[in-house]
C-alpha atoms as a PDB file:
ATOM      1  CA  UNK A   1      -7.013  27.211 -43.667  1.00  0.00           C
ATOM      2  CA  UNK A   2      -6.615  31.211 -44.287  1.00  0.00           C
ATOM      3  CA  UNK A   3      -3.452  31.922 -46.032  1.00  0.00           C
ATOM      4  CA  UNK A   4      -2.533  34.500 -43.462  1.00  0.00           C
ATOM      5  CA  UNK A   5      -3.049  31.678 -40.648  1.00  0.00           C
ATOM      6  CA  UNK A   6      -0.260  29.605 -42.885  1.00  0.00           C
ATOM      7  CA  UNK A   7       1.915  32.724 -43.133  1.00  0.00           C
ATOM      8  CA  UNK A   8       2.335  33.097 -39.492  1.00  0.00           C
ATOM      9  CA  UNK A   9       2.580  29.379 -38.806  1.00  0.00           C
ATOM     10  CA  UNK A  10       5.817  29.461 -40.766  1.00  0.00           C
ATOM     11  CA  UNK A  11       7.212  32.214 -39.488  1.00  0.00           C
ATOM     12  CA  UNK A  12       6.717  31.279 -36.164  1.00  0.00           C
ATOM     13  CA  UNK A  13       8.490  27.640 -37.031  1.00  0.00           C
ATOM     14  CA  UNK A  14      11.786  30.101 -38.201  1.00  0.00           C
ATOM     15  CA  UNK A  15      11.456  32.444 -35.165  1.00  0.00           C
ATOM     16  CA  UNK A  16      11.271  29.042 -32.961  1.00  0.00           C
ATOM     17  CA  UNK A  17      14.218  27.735 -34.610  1.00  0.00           C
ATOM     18  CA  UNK A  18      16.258  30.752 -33.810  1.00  0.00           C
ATOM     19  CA  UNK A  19      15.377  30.821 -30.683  1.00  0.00           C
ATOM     20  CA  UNK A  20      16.258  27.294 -29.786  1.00  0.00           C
ATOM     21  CA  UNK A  21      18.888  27.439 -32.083  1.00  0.00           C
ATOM     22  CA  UNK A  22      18.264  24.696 -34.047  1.00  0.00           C
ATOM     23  CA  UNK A  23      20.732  23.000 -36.238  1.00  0.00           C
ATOM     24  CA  UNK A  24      20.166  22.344 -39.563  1.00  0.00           C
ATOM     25  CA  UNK A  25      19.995  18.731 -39.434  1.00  0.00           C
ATOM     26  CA  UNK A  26      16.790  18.654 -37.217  1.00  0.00           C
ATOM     27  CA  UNK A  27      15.211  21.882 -39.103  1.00  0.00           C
ATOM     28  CA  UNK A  28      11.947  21.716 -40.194  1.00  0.00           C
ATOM     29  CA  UNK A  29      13.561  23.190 -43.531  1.00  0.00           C
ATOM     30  CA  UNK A  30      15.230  19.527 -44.111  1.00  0.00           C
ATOM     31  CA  UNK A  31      12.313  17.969 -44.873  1.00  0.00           C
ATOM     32  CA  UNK A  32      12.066  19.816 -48.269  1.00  0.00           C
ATOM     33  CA  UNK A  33      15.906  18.550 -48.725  1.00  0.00           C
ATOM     34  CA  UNK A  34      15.369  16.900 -51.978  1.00  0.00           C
ATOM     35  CA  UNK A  35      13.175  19.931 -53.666  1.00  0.00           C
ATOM     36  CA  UNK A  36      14.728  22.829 -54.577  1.00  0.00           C
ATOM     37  CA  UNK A  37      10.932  23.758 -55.819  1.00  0.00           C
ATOM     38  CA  UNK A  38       9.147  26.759 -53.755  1.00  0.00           C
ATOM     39  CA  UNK A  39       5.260  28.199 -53.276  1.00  0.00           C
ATOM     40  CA  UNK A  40       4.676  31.973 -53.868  1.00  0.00           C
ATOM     41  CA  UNK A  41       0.982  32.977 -53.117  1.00  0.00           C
ATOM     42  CA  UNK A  42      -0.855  36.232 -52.759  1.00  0.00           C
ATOM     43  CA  UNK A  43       0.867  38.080 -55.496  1.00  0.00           C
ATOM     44  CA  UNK A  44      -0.346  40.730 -56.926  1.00  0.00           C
ATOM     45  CA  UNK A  45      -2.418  40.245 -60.262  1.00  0.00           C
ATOM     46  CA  UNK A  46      -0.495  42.902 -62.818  1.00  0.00           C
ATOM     47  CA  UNK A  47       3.017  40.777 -61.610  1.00  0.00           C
ATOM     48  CA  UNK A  48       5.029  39.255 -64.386  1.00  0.00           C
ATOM     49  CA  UNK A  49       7.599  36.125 -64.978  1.00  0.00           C
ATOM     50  CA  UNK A  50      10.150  38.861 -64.838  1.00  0.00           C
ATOM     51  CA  UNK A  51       9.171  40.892 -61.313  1.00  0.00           C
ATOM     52  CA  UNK A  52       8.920  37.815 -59.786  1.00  0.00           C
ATOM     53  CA  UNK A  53      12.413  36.070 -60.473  1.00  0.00           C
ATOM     54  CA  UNK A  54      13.657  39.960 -59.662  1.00  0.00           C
ATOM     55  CA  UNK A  55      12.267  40.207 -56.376  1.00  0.00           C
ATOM     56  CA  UNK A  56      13.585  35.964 -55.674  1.00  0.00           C
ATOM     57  CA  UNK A  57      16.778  36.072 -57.419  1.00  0.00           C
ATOM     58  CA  UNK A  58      18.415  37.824 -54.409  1.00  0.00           C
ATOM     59  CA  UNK A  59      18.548  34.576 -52.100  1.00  0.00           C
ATOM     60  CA  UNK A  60      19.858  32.499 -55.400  1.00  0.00           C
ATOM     61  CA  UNK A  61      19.613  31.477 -58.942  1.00  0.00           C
ATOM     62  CA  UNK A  62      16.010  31.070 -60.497  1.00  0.00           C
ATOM     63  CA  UNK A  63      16.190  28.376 -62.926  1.00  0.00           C
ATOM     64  CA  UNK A  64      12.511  28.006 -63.409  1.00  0.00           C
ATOM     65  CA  UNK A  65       9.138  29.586 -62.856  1.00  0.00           C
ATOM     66  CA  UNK A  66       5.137  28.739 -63.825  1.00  0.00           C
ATOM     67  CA  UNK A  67       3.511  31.692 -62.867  1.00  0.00           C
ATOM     68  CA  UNK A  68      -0.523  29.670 -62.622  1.00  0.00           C
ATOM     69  CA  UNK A  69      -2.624  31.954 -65.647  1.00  0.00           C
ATOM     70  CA  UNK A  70      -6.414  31.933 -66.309  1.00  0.00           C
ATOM     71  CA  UNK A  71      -6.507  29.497 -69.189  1.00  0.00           C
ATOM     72  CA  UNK A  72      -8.932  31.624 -71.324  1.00  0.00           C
ATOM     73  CA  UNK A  73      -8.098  35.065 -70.619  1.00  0.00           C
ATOM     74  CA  UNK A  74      -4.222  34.750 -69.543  1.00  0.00           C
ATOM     75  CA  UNK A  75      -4.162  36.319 -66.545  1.00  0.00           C
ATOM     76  CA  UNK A  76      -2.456  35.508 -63.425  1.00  0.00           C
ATOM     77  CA  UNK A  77      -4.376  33.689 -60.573  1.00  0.00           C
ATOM     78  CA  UNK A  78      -1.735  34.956 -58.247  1.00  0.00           C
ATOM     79  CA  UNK A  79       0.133  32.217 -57.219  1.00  0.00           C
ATOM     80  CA  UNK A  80       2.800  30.673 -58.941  1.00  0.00           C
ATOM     81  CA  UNK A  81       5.681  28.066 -58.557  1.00  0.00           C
ATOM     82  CA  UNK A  82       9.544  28.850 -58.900  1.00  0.00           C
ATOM     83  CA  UNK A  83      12.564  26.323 -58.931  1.00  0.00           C
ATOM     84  CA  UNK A  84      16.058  27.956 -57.631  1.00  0.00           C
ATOM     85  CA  UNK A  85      19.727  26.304 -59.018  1.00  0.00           C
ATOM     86  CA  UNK A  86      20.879  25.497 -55.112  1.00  0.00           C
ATOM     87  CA  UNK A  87      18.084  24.200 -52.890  1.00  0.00           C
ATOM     88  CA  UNK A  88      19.798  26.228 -49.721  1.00  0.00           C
ATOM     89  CA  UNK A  89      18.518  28.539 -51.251  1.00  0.00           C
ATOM     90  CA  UNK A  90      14.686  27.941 -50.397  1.00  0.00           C
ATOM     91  CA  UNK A  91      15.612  27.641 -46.912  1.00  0.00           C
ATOM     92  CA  UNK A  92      16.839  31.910 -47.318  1.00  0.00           C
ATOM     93  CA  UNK A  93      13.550  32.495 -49.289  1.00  0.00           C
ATOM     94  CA  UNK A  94      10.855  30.638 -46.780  1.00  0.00           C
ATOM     95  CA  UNK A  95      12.740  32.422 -43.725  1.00  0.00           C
ATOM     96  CA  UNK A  96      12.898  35.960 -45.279  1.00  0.00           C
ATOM     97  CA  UNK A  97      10.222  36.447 -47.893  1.00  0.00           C
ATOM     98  CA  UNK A  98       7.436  34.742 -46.393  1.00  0.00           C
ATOM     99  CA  UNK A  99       4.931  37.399 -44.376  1.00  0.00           C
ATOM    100  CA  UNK A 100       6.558  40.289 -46.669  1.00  0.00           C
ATOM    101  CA  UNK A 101       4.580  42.890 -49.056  1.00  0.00           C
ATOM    102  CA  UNK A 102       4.746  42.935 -52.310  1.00  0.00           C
ATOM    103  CA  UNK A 103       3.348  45.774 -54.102  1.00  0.00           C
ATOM    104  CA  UNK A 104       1.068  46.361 -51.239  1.00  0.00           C
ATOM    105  CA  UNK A 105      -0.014  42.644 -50.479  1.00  0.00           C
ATOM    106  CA  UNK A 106       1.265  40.202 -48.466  1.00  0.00           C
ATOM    107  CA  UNK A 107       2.927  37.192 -49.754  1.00  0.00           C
ATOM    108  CA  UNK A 108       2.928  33.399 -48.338  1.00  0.00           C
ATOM    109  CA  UNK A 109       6.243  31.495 -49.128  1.00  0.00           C
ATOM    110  CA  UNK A 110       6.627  28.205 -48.941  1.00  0.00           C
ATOM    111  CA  UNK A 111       8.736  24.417 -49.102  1.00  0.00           C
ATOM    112  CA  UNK A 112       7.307  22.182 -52.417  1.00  0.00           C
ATOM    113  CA  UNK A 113       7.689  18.560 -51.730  1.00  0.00           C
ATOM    114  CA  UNK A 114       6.509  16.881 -55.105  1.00  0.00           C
ATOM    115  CA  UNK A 115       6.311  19.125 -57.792  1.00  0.00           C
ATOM    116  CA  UNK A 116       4.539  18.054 -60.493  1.00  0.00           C
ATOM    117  CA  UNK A 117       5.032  19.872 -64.171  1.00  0.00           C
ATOM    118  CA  UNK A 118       1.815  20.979 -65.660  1.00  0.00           C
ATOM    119  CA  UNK A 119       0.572  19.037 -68.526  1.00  0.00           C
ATOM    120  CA  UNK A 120       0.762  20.524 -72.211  1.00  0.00           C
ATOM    121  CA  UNK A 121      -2.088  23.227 -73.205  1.00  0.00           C
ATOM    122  CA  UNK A 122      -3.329  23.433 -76.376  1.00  0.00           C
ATOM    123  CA  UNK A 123      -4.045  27.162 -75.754  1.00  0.00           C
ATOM    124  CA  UNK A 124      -0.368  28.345 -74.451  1.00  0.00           C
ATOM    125  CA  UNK A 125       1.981  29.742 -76.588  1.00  0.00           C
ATOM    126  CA  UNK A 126       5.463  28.656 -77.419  1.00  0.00           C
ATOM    127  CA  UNK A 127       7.426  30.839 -74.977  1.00  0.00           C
ATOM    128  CA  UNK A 128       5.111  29.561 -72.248  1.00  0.00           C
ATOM    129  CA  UNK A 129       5.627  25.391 -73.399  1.00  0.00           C
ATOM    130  CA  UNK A 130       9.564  26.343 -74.183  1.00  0.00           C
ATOM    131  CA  UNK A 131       9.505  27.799 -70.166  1.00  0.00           C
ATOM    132  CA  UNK A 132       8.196  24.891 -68.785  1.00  0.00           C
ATOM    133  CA  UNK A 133      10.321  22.322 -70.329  1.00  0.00           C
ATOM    134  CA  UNK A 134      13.732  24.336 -70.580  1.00  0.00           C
ATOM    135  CA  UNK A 135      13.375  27.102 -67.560  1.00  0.00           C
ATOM    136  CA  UNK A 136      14.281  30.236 -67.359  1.00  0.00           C
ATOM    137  CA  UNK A 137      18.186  29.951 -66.929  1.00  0.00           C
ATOM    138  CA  UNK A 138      20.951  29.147 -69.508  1.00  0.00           C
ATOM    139  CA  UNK A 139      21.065  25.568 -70.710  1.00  0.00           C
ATOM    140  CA  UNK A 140      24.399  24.973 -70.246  1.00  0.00           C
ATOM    141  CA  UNK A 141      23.335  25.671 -66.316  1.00  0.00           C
ATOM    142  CA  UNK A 142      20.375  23.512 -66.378  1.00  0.00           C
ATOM    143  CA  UNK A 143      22.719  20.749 -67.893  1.00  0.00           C
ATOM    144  CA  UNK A 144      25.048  21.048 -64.767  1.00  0.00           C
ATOM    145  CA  UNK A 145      22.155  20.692 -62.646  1.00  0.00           C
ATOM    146  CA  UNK A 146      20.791  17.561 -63.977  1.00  0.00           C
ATOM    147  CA  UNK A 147      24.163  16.460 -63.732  1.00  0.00           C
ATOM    148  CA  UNK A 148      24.816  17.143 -60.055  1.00  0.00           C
ATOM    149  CA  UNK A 149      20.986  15.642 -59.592  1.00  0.00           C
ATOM    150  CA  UNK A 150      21.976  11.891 -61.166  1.00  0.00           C
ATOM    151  CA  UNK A 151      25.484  12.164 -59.643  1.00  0.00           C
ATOM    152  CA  UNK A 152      23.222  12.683 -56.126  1.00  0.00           C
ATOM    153  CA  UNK A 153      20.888   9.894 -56.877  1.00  0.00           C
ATOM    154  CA  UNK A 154      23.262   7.687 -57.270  1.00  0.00           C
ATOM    155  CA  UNK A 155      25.382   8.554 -54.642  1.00  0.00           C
ATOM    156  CA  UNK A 156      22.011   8.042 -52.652  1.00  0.00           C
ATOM    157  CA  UNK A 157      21.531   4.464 -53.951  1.00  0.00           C
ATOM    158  CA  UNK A 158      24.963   3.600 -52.780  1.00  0.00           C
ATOM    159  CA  UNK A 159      24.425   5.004 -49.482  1.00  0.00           C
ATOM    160  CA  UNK A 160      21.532   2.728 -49.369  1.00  0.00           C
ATOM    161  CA  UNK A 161      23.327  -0.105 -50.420  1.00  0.00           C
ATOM    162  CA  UNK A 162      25.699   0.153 -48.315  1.00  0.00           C
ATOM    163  CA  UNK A 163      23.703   0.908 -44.937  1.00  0.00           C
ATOM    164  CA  UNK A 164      21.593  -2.072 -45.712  1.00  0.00           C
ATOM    165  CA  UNK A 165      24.876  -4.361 -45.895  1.00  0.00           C
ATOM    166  CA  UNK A 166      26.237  -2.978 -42.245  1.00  0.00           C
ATOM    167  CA  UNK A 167      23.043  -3.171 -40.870  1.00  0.00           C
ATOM    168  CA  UNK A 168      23.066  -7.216 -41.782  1.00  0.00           C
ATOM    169  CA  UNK A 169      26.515  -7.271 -40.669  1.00  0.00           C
ATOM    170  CA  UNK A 170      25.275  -5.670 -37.405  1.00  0.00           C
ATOM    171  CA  UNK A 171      22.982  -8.165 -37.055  1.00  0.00           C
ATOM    172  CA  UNK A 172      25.404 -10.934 -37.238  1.00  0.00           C
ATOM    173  CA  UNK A 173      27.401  -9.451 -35.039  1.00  0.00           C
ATOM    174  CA  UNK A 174      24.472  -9.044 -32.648  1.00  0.00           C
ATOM    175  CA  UNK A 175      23.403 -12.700 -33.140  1.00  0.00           C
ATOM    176  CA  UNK A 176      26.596 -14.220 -33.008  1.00  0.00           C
ATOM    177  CA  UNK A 177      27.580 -12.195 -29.154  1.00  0.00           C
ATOM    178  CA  UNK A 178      23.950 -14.286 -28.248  1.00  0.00           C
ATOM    179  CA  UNK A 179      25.466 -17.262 -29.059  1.00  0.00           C
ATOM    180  CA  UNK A 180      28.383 -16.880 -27.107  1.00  0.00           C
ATOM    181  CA  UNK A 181      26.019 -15.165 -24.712  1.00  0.00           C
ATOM    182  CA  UNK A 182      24.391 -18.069 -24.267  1.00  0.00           C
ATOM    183  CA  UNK A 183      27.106 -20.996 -24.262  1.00  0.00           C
ATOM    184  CA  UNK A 184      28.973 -19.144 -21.988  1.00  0.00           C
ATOM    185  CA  UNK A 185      26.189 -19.454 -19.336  1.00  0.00           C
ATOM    186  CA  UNK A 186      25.499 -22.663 -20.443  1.00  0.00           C
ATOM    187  CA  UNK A 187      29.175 -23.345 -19.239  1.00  0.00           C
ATOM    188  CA  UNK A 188      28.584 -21.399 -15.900  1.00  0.00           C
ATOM    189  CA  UNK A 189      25.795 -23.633 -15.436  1.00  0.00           C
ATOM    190  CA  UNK A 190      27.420 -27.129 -15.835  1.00  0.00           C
ATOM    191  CA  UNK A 191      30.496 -25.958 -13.612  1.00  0.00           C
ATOM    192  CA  UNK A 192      28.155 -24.831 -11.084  1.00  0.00           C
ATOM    193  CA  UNK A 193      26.131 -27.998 -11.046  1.00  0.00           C
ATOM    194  CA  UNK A 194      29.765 -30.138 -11.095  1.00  0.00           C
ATOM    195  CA  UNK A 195      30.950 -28.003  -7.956  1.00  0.00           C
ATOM    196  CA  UNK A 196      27.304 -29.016  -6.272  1.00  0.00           C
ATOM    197  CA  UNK A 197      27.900 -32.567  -6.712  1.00  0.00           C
ATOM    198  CA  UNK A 198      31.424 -32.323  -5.545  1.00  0.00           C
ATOM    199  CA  UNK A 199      29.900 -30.436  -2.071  1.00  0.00           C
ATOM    200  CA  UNK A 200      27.357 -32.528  -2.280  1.00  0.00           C
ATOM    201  CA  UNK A 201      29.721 -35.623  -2.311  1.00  0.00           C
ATOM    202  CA  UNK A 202      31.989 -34.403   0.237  1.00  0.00           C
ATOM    203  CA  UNK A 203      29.143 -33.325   2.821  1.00  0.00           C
ATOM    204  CA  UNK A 204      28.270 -37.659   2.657  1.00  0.00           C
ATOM    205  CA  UNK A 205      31.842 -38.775   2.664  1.00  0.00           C
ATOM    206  CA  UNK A 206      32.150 -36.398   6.414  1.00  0.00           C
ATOM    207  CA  UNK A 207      29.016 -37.761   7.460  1.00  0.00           C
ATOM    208  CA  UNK A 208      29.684 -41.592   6.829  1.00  0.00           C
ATOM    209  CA  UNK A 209      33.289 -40.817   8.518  1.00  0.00           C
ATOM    210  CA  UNK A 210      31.780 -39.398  11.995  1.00  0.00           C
ATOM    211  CA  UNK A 211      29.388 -42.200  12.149  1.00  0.00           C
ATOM    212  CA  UNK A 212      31.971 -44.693  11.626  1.00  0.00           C
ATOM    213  CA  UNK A 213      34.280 -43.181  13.938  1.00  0.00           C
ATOM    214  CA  UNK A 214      31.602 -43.027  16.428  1.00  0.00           C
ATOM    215  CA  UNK A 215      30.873 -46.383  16.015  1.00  0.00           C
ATOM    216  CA  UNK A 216      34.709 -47.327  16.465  1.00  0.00           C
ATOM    217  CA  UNK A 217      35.228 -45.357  19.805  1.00  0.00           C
ATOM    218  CA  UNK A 218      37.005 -46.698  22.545  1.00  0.00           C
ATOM    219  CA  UNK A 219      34.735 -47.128  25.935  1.00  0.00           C
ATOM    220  CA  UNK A 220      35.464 -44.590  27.940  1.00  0.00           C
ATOM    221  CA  UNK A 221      35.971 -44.302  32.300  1.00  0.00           C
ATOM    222  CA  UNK A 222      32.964 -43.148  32.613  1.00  0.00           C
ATOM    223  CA  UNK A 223      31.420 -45.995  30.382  1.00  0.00           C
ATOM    224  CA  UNK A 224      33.106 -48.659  32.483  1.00  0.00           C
ATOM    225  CA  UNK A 225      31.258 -46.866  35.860  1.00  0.00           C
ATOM    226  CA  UNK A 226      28.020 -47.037  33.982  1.00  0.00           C
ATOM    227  CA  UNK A 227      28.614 -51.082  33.569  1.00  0.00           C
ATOM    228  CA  UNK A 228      29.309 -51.313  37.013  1.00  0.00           C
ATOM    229  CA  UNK A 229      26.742 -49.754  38.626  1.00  0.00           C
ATOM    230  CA  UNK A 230      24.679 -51.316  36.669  1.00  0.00           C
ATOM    231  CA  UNK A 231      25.733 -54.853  37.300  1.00  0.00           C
END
């Protein structure tokens, strides 16, 4: 796909969401929740480490940046990769640097789901190797965020924990309302079928009562006329 195409397509996303007005919860932008890593594309070739985090570090604190170089010659293939301390601030980034222009070109900004570190280069210097592994902020910083990052993932893991436990307590709770779902019909049923038999039982005891009554009736006038006539 053309990088302009991709340019639009997120900024139309952002201008959707306002529109709508979108919480952040169902944003597109939580997706990338757990990256605080973003894509910068179409820069300009004579760009540096140093223009970069200057233009970036106004929506937040660049910890770390690999600005992609020719492996041979050292220049920049302009597109590189930068990390920010707070990953709100991507969200500020994508929405209002993507589609701008930068030194005359226009640049593509976008969410990183799984950054990967590149893998150590005989050819690069130390600076560049002491970049990648420490970053470009303080370490006492960087510290705080790795920190804040296994105090998160563990707070995750309990999270997990402890939704997985309520949702088997839910379904005990669900299984045992079946059960008393299901003997309370069962109940319902056998009183129903005991009031049957009782109407059922009644409805013969009437019956057997008329005939016998109508067996045991006194003749009649009008049954002693019949007799005589007859005779």
């Amino acid at each position: 796909m053309n990088p302009l195409t991709n340019v639009k397509n997120i900024k139309k996303l952002s201008e959707n969401e306002l529109k709508l007005g979108i919480s952040e919860k169902s944003s597109w932008h939580n997706l990338y929740k757990h990256s605080a890593w973003i894509f910068v594309g179409g820069l300009h070739y004579d760009l540096t480490e140093g223009d970069i985090i200057c233009v970036f570090s106004q929506y937040g604190e660049v910890v770390n940046i690999n600005l992609i170089r020719d492996k041979k010659t050292g220049k920049s293939k302009g597109y590189c990769f930068l990390c920010y301390e707070d990953q709100r601030s991507t969200i500020l980034a994508v929405d209002n640097l993507n589609g701008i222009k930068l030194t005359g070109r226009v640049i593509r900004v976008d969410h990183v789901d799984n950054y990967r570190p590149p893998k150590d280069d005989p050819h690069s210097d130390e600076y560049t190797k002491r970049l990648r592994e420490e970053g470009c902020a303080p370490k006492e910083l960087i510290t705080n965020i790795k920190k804040e990052r296994d105090h998160d993932k563990s707070k995750l893991k309990k999270e997990r924990a402890h939704s997985s436990d309520s949702d088997y307590d839910y379904e005990q709770k669900k299984e045992s309302k079946k059960e008393k779902h299901s003997r309370h019909r069962s109940r319902e049923t056998h009183s129903h079928e005991k009031k049957d038999k009782k109407r059922s039982s009644h409805r013969s005891r009437t019956r057997t009562r008329s005939r016998s009554r109508s067996r045991s009736r006194t003749p009649s006038r009008s049954d002693h006329k019949h007799k005589r006539k007859y005779n």
